[in-house]
PDB file of N, CA and C in Angstrom:
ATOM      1  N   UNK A   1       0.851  -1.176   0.000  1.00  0.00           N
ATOM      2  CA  UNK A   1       0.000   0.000   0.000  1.00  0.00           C
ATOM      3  C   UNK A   1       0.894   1.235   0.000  1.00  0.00           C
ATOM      4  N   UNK A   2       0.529   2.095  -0.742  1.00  0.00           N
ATOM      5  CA  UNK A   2       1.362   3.396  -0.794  1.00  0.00           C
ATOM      6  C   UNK A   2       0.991   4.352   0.203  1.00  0.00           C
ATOM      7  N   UNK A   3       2.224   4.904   0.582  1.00  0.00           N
ATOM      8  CA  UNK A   3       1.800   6.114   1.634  1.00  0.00           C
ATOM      9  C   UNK A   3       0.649   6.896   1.766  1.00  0.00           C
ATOM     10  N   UNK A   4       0.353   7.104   0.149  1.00  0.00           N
ATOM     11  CA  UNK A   4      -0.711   8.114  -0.130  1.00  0.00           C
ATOM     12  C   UNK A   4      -2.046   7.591  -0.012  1.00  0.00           C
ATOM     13  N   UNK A   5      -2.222   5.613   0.003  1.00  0.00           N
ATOM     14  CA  UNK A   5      -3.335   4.946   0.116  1.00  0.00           C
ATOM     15  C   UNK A   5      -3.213   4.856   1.630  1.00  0.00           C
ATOM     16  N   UNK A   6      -2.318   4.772   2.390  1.00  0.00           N
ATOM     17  CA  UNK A   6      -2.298   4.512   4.159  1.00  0.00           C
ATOM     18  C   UNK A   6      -2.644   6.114   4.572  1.00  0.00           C
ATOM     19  N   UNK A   7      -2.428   7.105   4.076  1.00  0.00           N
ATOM     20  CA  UNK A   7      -2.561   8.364   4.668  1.00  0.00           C
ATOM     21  C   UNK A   7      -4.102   8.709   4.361  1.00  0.00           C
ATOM     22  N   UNK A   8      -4.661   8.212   3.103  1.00  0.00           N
ATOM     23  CA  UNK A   8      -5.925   7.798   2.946  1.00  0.00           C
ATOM     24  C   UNK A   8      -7.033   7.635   4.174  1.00  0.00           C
ATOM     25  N   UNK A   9      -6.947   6.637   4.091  1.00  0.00           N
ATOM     26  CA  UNK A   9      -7.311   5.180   5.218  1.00  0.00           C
ATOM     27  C   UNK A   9      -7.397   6.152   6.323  1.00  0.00           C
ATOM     28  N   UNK A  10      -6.015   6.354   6.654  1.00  0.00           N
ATOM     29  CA  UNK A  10      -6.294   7.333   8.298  1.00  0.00           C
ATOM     30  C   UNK A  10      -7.202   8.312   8.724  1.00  0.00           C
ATOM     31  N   UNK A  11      -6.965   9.067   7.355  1.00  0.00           N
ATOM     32  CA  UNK A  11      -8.229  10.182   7.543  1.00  0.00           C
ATOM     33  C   UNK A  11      -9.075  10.006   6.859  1.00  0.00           C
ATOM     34  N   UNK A  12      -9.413   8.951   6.851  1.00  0.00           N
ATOM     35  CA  UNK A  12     -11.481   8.327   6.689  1.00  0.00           C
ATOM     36  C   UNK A  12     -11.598   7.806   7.894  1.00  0.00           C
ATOM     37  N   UNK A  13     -10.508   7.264   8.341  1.00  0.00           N
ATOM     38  CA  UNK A  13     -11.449   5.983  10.065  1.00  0.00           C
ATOM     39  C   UNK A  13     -11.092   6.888  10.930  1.00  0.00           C
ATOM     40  N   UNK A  14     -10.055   8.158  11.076  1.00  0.00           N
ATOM     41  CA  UNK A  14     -10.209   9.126  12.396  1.00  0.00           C
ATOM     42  C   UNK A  14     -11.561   9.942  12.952  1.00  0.00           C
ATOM     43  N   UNK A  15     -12.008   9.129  13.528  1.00  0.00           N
ATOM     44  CA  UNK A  15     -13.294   9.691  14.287  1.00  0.00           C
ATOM     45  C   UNK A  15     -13.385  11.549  14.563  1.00  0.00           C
ATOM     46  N   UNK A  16     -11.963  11.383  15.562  1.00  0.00           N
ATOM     47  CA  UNK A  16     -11.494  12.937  16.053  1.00  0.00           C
ATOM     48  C   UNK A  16     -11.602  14.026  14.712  1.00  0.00           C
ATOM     49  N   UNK A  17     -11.360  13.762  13.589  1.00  0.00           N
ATOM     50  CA  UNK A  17     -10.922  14.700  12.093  1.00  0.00           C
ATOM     51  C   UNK A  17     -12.872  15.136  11.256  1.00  0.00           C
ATOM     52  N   UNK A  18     -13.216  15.957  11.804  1.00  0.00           N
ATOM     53  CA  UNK A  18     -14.348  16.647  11.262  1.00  0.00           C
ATOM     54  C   UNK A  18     -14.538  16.554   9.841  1.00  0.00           C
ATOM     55  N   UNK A  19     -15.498  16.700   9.347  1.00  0.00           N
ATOM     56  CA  UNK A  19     -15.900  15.832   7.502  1.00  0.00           C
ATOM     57  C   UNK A  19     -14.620  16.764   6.907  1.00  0.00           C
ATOM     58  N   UNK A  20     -15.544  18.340   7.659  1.00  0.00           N
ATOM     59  CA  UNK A  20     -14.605  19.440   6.916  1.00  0.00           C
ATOM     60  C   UNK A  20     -12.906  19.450   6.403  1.00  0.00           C
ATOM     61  N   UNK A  21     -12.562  18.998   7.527  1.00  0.00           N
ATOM     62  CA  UNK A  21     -11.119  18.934   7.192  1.00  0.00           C
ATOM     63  C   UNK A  21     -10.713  17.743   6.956  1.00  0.00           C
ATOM     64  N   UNK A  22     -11.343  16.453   6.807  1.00  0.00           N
ATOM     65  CA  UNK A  22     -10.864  15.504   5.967  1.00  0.00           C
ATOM     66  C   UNK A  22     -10.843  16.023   4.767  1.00  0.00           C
ATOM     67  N   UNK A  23     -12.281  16.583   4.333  1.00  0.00           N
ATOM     68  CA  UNK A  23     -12.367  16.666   2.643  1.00  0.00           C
ATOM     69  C   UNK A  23     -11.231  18.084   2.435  1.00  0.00           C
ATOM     70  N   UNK A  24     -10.782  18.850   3.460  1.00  0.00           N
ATOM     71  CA  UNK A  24      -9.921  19.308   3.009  1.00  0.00           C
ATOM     72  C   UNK A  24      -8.369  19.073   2.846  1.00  0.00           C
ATOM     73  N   UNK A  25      -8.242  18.509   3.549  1.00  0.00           N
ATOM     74  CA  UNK A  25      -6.888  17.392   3.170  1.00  0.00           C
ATOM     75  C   UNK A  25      -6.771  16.701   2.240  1.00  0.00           C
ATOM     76  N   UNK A  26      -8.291  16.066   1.836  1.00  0.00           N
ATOM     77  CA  UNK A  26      -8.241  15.257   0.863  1.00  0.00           C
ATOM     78  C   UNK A  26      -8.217  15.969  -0.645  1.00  0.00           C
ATOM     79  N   UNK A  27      -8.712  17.350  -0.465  1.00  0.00           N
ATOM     80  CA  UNK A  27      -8.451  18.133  -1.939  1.00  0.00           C
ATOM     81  C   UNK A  27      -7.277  18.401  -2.243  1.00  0.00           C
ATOM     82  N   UNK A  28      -6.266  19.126  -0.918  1.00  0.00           N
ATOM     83  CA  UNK A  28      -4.930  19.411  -1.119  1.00  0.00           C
ATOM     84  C   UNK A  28      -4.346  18.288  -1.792  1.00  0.00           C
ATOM     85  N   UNK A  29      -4.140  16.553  -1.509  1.00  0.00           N
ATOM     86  CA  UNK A  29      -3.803  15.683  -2.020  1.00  0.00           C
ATOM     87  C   UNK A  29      -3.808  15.758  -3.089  1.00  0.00           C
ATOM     88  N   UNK A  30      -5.606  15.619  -3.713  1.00  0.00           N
ATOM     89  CA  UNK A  30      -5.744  15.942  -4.796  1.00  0.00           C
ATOM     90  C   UNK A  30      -5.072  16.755  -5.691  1.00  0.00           C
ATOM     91  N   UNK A  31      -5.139  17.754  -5.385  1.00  0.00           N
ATOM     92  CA  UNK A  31      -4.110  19.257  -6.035  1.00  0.00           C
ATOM     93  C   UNK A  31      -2.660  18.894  -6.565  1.00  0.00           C
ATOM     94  N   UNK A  32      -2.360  17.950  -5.194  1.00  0.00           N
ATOM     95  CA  UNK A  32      -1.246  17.390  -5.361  1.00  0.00           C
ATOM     96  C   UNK A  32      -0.455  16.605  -6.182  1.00  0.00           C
ATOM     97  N   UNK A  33      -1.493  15.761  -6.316  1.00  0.00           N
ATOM     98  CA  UNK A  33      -1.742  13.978  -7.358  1.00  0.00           C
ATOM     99  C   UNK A  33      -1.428  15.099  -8.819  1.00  0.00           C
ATOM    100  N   UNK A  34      -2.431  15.707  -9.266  1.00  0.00           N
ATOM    101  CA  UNK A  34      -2.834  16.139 -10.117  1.00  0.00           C
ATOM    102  C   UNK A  34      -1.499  17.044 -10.684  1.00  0.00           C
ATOM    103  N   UNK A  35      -1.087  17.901 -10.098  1.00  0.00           N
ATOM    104  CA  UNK A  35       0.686  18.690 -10.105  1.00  0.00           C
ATOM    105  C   UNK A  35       1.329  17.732 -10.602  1.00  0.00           C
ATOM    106  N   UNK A  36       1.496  16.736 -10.165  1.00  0.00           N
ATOM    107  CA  UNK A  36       2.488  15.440 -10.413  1.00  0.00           C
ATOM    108  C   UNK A  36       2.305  14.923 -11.486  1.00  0.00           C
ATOM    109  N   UNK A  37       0.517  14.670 -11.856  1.00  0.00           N
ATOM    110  CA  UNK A  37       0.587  14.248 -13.179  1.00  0.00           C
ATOM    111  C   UNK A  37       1.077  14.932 -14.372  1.00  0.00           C
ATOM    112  N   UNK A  38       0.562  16.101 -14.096  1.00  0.00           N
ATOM    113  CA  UNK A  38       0.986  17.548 -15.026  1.00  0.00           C
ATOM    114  C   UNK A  38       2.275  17.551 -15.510  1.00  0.00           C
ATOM    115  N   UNK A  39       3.584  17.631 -14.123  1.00  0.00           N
ATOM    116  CA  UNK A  39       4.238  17.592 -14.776  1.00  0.00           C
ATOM    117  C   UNK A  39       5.094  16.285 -15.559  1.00  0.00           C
ATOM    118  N   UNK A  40       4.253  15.133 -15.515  1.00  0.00           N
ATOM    119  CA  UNK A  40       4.537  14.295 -16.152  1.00  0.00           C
ATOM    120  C   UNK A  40       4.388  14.144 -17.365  1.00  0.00           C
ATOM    121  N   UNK A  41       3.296  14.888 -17.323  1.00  0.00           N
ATOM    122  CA  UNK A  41       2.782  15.292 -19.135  1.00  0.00           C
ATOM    123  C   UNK A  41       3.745  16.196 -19.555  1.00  0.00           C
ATOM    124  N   UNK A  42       4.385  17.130 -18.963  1.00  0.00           N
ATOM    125  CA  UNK A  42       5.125  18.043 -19.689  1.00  0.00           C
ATOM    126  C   UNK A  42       6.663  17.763 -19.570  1.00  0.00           C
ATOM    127  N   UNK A  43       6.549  16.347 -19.790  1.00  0.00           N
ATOM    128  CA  UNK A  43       8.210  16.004 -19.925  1.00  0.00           C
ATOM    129  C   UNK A  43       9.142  15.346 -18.817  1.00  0.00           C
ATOM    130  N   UNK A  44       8.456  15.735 -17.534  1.00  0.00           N
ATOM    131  CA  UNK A  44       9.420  15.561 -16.240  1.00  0.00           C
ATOM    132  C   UNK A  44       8.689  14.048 -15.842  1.00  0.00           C
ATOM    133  N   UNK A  45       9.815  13.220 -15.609  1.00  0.00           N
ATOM    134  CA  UNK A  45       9.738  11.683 -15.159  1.00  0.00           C
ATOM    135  C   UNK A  45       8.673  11.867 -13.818  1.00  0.00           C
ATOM    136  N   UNK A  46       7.829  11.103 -13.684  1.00  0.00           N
ATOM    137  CA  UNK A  46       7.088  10.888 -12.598  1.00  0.00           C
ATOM    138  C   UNK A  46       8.108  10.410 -11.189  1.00  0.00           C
ATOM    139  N   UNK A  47       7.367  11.779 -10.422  1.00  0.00           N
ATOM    140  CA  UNK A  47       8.290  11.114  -8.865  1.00  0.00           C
ATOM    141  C   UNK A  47       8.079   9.465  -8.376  1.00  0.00           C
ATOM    142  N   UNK A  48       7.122   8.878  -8.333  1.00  0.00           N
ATOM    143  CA  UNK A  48       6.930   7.426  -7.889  1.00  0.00           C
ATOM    144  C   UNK A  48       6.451   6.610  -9.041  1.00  0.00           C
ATOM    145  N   UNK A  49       6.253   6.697  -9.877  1.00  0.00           N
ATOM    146  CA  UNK A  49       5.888   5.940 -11.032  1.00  0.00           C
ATOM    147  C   UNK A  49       4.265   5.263 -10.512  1.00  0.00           C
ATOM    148  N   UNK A  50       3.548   5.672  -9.906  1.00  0.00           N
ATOM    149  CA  UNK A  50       2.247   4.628  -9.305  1.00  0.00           C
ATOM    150  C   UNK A  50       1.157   5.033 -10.435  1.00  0.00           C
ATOM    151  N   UNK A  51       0.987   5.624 -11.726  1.00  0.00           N
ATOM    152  CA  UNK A  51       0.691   5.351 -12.555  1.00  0.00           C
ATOM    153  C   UNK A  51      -1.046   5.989 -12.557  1.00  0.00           C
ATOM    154  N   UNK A  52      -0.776   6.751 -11.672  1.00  0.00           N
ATOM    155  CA  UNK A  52      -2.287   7.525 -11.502  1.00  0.00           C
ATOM    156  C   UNK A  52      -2.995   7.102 -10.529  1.00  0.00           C
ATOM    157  N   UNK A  53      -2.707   5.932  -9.821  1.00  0.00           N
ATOM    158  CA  UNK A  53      -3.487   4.925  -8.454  1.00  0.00           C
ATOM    159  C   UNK A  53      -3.773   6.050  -7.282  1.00  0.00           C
ATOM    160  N   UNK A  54      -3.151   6.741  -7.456  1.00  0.00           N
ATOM    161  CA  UNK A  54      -2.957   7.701  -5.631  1.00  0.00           C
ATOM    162  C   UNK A  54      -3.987   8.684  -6.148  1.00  0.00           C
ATOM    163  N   UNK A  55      -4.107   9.463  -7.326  1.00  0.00           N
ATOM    164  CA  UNK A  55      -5.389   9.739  -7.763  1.00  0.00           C
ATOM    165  C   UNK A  55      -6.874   9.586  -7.648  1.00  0.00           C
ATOM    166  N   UNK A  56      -6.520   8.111  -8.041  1.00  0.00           N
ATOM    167  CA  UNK A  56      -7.529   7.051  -8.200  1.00  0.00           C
ATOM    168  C   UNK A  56      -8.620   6.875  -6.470  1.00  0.00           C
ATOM    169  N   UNK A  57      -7.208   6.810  -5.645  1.00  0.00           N
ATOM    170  CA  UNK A  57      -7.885   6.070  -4.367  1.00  0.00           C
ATOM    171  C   UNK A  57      -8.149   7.662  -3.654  1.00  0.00           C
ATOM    172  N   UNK A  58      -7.382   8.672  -3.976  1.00  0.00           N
ATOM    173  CA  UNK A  58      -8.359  10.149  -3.843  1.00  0.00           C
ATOM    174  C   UNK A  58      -9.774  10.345  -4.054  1.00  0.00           C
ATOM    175  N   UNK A  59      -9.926  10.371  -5.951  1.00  0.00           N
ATOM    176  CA  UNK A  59     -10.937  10.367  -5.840  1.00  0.00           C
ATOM    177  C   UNK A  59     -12.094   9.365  -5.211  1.00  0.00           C
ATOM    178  N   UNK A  60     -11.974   8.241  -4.940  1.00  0.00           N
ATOM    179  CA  UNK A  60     -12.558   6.985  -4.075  1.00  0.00           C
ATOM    180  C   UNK A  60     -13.120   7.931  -2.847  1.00  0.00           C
ATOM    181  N   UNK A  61     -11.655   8.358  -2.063  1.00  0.00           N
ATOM    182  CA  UNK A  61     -12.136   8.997  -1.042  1.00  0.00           C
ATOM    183  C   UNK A  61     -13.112   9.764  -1.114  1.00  0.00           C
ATOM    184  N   UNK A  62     -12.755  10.787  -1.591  1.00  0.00           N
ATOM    185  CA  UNK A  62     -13.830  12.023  -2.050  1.00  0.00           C
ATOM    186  C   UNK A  62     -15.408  11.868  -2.060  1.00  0.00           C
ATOM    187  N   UNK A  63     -15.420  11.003  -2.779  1.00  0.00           N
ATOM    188  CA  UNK A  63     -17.000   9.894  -3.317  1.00  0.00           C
ATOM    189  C   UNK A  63     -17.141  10.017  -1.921  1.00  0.00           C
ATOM    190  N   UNK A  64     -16.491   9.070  -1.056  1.00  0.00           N
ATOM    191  CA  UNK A  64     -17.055   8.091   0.408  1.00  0.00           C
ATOM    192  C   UNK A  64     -17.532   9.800   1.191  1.00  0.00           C
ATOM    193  N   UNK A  65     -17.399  10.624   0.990  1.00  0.00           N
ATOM    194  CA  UNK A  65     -17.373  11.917   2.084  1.00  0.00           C
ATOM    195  C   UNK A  65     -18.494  12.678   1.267  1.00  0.00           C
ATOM    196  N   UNK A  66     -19.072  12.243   0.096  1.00  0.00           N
ATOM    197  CA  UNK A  66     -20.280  12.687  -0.856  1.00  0.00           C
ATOM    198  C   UNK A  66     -19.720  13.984  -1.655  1.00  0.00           C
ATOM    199  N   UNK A  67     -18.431  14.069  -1.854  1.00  0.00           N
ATOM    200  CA  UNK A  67     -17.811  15.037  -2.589  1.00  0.00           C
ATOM    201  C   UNK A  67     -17.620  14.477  -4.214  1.00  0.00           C
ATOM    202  N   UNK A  68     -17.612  15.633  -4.649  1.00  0.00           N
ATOM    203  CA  UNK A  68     -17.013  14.783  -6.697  1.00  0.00           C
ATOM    204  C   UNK A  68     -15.579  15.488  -6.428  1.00  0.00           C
ATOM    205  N   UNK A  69     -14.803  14.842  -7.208  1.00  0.00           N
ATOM    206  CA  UNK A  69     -13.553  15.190  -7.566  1.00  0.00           C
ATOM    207  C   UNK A  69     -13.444  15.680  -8.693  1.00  0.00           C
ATOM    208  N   UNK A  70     -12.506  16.721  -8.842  1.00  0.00           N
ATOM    209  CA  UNK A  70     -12.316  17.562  -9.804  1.00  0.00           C
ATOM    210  C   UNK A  70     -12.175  16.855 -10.918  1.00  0.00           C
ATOM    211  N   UNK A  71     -12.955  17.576 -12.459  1.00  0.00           N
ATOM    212  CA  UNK A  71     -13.631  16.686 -13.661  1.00  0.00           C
ATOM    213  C   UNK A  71     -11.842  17.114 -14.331  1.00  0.00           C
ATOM    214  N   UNK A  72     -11.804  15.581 -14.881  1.00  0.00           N
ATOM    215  CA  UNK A  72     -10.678  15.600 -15.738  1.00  0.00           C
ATOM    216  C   UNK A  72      -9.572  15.167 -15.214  1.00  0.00           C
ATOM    217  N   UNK A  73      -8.350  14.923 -16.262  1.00  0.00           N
ATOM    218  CA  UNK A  73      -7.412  14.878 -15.699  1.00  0.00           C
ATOM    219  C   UNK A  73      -6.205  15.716 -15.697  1.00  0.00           C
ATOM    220  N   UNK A  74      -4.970  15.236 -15.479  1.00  0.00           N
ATOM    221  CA  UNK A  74      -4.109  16.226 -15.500  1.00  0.00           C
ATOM    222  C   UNK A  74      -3.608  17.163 -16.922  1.00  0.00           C
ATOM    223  N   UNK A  75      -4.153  16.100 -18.062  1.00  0.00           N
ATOM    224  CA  UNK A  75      -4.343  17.052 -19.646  1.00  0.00           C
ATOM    225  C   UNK A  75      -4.980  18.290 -19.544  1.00  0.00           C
ATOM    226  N   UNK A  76      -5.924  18.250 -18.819  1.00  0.00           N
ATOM    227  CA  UNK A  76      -7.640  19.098 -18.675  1.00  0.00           C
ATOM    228  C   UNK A  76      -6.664  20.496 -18.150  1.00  0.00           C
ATOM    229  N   UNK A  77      -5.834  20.257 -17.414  1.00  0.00           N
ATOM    230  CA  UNK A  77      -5.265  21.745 -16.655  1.00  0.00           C
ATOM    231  C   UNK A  77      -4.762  22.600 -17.120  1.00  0.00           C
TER     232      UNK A  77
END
């Protein structure tokens, strides 16, 4: 499991962490994922090679908290 799927996980089952600031952690990620893909598209080698998965289990999250994740992908930006 990747850091980004265990850091996941944590802040969905932390009781103590309010919807609010899960789903806001979970956008920054997002923001994050998405930077990474970008600059993969524009030439620069991907930092972990995980192939869009950490994305993937973002947007998952997002869903579980009744949020949509931002439409598109890192082309779209």
């Amino acid at each position: 499991m990747s850091t980004i799927k265990r850091r996941i996980v944590t802040i969905l089952t932390d009781n103590d962490i309010p919807e609010g600031e899960k789903t806001q952690v979970l956008r920054q990620l997002e923001a994050d994922s998405l930077s990474k893909e970008r600059s993969a598209t524009e030439g620069m080698n991907p930092v972990d090679g995980d192939d869009g998965e950490d994305l993937k289990a973002i947007e998952m999250a997002l869903r579980k908290l009744g949020q949509q994740p931002v439409e598109g992908g890192a082309a779209s930006l």
